[in-house]
N, C-alpha and C. Protein backbone atom coordinates (compact mmCIF):
# COMPACT_ATOMS: atom_id res chain seq x y z
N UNK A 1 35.77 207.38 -91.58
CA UNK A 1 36.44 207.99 -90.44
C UNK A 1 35.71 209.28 -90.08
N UNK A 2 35.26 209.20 -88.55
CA UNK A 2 34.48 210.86 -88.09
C UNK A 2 35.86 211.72 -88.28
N UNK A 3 35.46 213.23 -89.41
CA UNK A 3 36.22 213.78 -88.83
C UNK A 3 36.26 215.00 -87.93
N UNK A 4 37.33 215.53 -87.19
CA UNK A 4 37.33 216.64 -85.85
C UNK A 4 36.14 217.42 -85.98
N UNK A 5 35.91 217.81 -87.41
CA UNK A 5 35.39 218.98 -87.46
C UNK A 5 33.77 218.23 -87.46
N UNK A 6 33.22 217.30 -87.72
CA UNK A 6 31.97 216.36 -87.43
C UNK A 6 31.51 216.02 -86.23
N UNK A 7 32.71 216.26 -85.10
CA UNK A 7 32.45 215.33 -83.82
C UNK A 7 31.02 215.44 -83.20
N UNK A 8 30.88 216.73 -82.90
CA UNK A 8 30.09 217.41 -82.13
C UNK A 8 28.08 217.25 -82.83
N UNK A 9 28.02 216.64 -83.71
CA UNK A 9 27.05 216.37 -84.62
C UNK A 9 26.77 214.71 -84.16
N UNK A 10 28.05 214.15 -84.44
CA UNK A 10 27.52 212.41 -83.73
C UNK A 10 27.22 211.97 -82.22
N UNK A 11 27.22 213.15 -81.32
CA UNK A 11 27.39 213.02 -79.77
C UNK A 11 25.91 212.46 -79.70
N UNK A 12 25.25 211.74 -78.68
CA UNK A 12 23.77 210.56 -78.81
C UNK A 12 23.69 209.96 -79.67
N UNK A 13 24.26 209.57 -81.00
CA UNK A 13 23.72 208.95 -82.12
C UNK A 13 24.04 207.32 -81.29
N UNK A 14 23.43 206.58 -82.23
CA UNK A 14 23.63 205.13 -81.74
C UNK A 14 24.60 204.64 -82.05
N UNK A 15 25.43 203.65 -81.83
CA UNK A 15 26.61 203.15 -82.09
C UNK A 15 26.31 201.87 -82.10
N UNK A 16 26.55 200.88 -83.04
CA UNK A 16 26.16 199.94 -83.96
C UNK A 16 27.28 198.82 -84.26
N UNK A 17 27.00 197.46 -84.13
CA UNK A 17 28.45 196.89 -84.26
C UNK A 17 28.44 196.83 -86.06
N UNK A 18 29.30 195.81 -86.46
CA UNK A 18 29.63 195.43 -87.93
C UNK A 18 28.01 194.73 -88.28
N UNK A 19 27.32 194.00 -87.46
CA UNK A 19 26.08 193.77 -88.11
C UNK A 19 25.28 194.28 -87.83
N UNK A 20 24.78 195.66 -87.05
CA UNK A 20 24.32 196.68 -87.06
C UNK A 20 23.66 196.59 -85.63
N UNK A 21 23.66 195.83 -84.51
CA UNK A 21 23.82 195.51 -83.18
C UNK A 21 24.01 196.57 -82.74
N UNK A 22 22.84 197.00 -81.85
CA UNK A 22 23.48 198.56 -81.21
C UNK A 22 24.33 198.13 -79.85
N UNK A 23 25.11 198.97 -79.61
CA UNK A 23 25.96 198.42 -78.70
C UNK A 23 25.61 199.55 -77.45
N UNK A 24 25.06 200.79 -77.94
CA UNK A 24 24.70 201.81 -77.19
C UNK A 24 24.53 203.31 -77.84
N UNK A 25 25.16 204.09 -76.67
CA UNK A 25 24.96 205.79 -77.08
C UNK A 25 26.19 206.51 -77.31
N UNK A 26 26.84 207.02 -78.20
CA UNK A 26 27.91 207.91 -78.05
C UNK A 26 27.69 209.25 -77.35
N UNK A 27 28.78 208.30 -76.35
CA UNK A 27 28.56 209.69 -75.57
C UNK A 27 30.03 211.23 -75.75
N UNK A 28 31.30 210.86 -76.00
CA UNK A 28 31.95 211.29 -76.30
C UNK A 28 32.99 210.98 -77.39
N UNK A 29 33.79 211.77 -77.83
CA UNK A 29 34.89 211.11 -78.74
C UNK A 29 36.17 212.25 -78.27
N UNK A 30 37.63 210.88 -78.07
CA UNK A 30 38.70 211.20 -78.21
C UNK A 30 39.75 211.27 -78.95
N UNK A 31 40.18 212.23 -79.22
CA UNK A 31 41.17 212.44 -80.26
C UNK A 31 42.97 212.23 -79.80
N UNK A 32 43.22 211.68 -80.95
CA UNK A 32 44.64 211.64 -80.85
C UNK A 32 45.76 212.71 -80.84
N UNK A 33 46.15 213.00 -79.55
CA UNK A 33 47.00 214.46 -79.11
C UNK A 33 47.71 214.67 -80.20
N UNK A 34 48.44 213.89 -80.97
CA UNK A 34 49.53 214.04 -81.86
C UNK A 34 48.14 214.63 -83.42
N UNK A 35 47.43 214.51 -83.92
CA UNK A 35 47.27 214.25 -84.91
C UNK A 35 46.05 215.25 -84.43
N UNK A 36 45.25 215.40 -83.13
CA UNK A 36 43.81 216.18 -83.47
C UNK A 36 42.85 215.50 -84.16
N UNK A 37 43.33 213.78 -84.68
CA UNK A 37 42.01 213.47 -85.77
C UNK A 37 41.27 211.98 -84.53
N UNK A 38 39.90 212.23 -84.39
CA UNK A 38 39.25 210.99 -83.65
C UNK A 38 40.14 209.73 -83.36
N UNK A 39 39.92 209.33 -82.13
CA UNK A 39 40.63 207.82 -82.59
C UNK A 39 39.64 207.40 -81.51
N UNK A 40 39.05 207.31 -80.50
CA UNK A 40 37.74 206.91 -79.67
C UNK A 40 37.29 207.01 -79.08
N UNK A 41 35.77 206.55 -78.98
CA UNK A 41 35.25 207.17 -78.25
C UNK A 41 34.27 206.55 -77.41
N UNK A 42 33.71 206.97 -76.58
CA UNK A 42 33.23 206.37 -75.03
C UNK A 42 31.70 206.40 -75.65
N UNK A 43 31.23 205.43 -75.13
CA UNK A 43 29.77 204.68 -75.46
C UNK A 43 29.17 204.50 -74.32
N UNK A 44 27.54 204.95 -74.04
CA UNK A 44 26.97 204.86 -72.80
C UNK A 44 26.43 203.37 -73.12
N UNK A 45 26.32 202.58 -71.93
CA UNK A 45 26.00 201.25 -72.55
C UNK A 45 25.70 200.71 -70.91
N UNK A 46 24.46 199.65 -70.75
CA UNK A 46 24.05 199.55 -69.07
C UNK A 46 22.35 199.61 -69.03
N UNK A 47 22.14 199.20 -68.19
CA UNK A 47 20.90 199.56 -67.40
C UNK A 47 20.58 201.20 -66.90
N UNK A 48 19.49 201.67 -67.61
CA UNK A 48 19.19 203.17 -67.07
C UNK A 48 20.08 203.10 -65.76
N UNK A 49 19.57 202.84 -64.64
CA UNK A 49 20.15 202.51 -63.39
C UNK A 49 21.59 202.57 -63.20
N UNK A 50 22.46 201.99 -64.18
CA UNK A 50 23.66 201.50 -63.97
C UNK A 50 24.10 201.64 -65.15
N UNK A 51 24.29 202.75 -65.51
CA UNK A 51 25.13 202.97 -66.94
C UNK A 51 26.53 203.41 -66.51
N UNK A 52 27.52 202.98 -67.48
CA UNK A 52 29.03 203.17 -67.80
C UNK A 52 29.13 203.72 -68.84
N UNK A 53 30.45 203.99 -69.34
CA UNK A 53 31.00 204.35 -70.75
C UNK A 53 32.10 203.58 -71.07
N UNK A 54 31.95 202.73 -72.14
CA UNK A 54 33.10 201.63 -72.82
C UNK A 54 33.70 202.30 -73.53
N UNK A 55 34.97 202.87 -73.85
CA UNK A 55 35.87 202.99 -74.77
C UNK A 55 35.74 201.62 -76.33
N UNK A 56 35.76 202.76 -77.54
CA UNK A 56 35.77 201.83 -78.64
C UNK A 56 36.34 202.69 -79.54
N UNK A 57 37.72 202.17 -80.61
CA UNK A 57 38.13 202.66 -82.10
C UNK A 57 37.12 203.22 -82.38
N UNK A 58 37.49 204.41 -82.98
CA UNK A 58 36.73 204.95 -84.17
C UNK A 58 37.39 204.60 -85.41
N UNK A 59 38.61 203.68 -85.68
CA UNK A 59 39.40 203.08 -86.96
C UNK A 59 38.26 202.73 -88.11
N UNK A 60 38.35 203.34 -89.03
CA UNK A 60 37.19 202.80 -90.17
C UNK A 60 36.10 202.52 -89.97
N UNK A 61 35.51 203.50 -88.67
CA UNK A 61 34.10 203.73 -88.47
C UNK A 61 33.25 204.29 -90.22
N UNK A 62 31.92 203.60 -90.10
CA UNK A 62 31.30 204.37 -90.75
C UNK A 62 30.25 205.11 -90.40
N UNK A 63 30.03 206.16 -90.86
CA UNK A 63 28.89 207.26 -90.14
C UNK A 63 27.87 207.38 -91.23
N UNK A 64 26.35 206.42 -90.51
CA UNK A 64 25.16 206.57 -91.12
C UNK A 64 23.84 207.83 -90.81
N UNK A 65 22.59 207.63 -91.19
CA UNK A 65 21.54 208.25 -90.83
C UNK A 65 21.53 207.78 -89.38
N UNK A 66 22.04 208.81 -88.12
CA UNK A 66 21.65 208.40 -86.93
C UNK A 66 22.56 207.55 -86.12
N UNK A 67 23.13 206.95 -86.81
CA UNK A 67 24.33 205.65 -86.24
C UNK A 67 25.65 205.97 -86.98
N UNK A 68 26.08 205.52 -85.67
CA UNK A 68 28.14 205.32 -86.11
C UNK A 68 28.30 203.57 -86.00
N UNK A 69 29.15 203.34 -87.01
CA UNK A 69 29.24 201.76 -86.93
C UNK A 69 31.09 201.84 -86.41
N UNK A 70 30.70 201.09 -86.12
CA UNK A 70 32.32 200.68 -85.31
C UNK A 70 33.12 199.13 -85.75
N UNK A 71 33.57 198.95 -86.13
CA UNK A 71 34.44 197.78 -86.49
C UNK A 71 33.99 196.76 -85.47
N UNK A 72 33.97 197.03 -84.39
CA UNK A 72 34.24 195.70 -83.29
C UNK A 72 32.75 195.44 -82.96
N UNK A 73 32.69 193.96 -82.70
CA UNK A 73 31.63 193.51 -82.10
C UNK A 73 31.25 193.70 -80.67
N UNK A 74 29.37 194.00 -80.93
CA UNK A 74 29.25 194.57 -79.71
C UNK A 74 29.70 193.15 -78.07
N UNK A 75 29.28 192.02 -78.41
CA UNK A 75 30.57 191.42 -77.05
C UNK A 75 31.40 192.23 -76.75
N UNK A 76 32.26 192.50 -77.86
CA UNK A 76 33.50 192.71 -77.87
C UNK A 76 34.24 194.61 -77.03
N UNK A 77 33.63 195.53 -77.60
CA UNK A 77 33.08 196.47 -76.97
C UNK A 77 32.76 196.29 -75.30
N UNK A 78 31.19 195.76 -75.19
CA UNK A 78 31.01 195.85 -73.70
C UNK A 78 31.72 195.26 -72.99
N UNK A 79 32.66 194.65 -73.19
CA UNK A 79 33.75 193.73 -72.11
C UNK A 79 34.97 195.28 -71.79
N UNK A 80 34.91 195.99 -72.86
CA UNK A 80 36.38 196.95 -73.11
C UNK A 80 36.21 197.71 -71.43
N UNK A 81 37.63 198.30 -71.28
CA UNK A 81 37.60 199.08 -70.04
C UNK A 81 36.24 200.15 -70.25
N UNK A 82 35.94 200.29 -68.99
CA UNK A 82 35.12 201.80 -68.80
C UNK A 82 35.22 202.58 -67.84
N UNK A 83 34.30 203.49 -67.84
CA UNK A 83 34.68 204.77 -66.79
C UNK A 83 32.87 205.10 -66.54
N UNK A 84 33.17 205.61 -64.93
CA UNK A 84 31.66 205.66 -64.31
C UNK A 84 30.95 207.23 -65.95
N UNK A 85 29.51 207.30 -65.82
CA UNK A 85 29.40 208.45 -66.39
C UNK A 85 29.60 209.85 -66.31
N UNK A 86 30.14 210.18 -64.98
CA UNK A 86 30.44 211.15 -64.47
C UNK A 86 32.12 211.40 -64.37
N UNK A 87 32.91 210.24 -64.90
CA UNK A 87 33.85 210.28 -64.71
C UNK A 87 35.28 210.51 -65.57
N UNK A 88 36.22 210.65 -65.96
CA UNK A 88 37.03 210.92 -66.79
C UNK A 88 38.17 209.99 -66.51
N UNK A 89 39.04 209.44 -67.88
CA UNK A 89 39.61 208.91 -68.21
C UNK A 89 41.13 209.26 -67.69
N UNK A 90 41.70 208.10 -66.34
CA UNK A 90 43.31 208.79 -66.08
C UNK A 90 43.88 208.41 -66.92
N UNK A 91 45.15 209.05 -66.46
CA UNK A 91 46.29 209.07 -67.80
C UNK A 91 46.65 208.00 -67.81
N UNK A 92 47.25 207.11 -66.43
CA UNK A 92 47.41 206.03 -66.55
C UNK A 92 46.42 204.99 -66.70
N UNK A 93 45.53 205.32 -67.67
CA UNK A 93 44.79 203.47 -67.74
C UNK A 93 44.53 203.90 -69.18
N UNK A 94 45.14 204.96 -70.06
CA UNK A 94 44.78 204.92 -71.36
C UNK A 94 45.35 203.85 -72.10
N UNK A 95 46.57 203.45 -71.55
CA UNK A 95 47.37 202.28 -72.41
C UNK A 95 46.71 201.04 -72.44
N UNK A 96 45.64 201.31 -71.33
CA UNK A 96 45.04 199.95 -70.97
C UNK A 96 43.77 199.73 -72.22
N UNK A 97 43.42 200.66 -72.16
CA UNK A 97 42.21 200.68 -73.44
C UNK A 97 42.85 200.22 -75.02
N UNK A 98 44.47 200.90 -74.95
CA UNK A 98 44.35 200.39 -76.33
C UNK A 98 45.09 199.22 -76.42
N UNK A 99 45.69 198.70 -75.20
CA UNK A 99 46.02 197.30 -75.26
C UNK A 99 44.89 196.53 -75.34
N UNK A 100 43.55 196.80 -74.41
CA UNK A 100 42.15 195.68 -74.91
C UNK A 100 42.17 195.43 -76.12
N UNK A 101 42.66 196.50 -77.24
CA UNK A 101 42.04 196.29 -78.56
C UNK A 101 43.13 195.63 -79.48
N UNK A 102 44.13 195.72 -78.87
CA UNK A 102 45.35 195.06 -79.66
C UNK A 102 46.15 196.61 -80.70
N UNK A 103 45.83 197.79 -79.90
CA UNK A 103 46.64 198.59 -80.47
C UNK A 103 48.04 199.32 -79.92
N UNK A 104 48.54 200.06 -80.92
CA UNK A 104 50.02 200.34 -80.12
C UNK A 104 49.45 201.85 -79.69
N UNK A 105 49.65 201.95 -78.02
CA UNK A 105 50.02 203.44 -77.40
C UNK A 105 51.24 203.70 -77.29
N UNK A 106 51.30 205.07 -78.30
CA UNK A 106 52.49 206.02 -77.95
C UNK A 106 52.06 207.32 -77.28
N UNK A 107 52.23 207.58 -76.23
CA UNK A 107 52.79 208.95 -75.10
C UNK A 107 53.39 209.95 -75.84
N UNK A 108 52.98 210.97 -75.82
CA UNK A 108 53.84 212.11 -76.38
C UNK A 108 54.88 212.18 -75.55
N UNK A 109 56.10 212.79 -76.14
CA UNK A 109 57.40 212.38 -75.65
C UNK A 109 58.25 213.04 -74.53
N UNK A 110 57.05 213.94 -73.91
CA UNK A 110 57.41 213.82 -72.30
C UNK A 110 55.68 213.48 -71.57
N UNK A 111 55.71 212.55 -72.02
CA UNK A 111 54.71 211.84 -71.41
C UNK A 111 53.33 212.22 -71.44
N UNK A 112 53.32 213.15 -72.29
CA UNK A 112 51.70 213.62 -72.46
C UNK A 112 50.83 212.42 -72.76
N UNK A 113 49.55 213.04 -72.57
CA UNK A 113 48.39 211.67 -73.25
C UNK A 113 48.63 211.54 -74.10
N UNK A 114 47.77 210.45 -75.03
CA UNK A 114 47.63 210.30 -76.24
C UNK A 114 46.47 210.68 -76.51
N UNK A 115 44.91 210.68 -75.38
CA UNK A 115 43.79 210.85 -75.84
C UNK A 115 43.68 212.03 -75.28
N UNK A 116 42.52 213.19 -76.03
CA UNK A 116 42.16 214.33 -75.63
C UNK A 116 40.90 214.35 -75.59
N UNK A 117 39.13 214.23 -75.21
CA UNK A 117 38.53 214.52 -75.26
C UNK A 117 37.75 215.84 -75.72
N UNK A 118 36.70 215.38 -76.86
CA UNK A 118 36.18 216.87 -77.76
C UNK A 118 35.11 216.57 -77.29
């Protein structure tokens, strides 16, 4: 697991599926409002030309020489919602990211996010 205080050290490293498949570039990581500890983060992934950022778990990431490995396969990843590179994540489509993955979003309990960008 990256933790808070690491983030800022893995920003460009490569991001790597379970068989070591790069899937792309980390470009950011979001943290969980309630807790402050990573939960995911946005991957540059595309054609120079036409790059996006895919949302992916950081859940039982492991962090190597240079690379973050990510649980999910890279298919699996580049299909996930994204956001242009210039662009930021609304409030309403965060539920949408962690429904792609089959996780539960909880809202802070007057409706705050769940994700915070570091």
């Amino acid at each position: 697991m990256i933790r808070a205080a690491d983030v800022r050290e893995w920003r460009e490293q490569d991001v790597v599926d379970p068989k070591g498949h790069k899937i792309g570039t980390l470009e950011a990581v979001y943290v969980d409002t309630a807790t402050d500890e990573p939960a995911m983060a946005t991957v540059r992934t595309g054609l120079p030309t036409r790059q996006r950022l895919v949302f992916v778990p950081l859940d039982e990431a492991v962090l190597g020489p240079g690379y973050v490995k990510v649980t999910h396969p890279k298919g699996t990843v580049r299909k996930a919602p994204s956001i242009g590179t210039d662009d930021v994540l609304p409030a309403e489509e965060e539920e949408t990211v962690f429904r792609y993955y089959g996780l539960a979003y909880q809202p802070g309990s007057h409706g705050e996010r769940q994700l915070a960008r570091r």
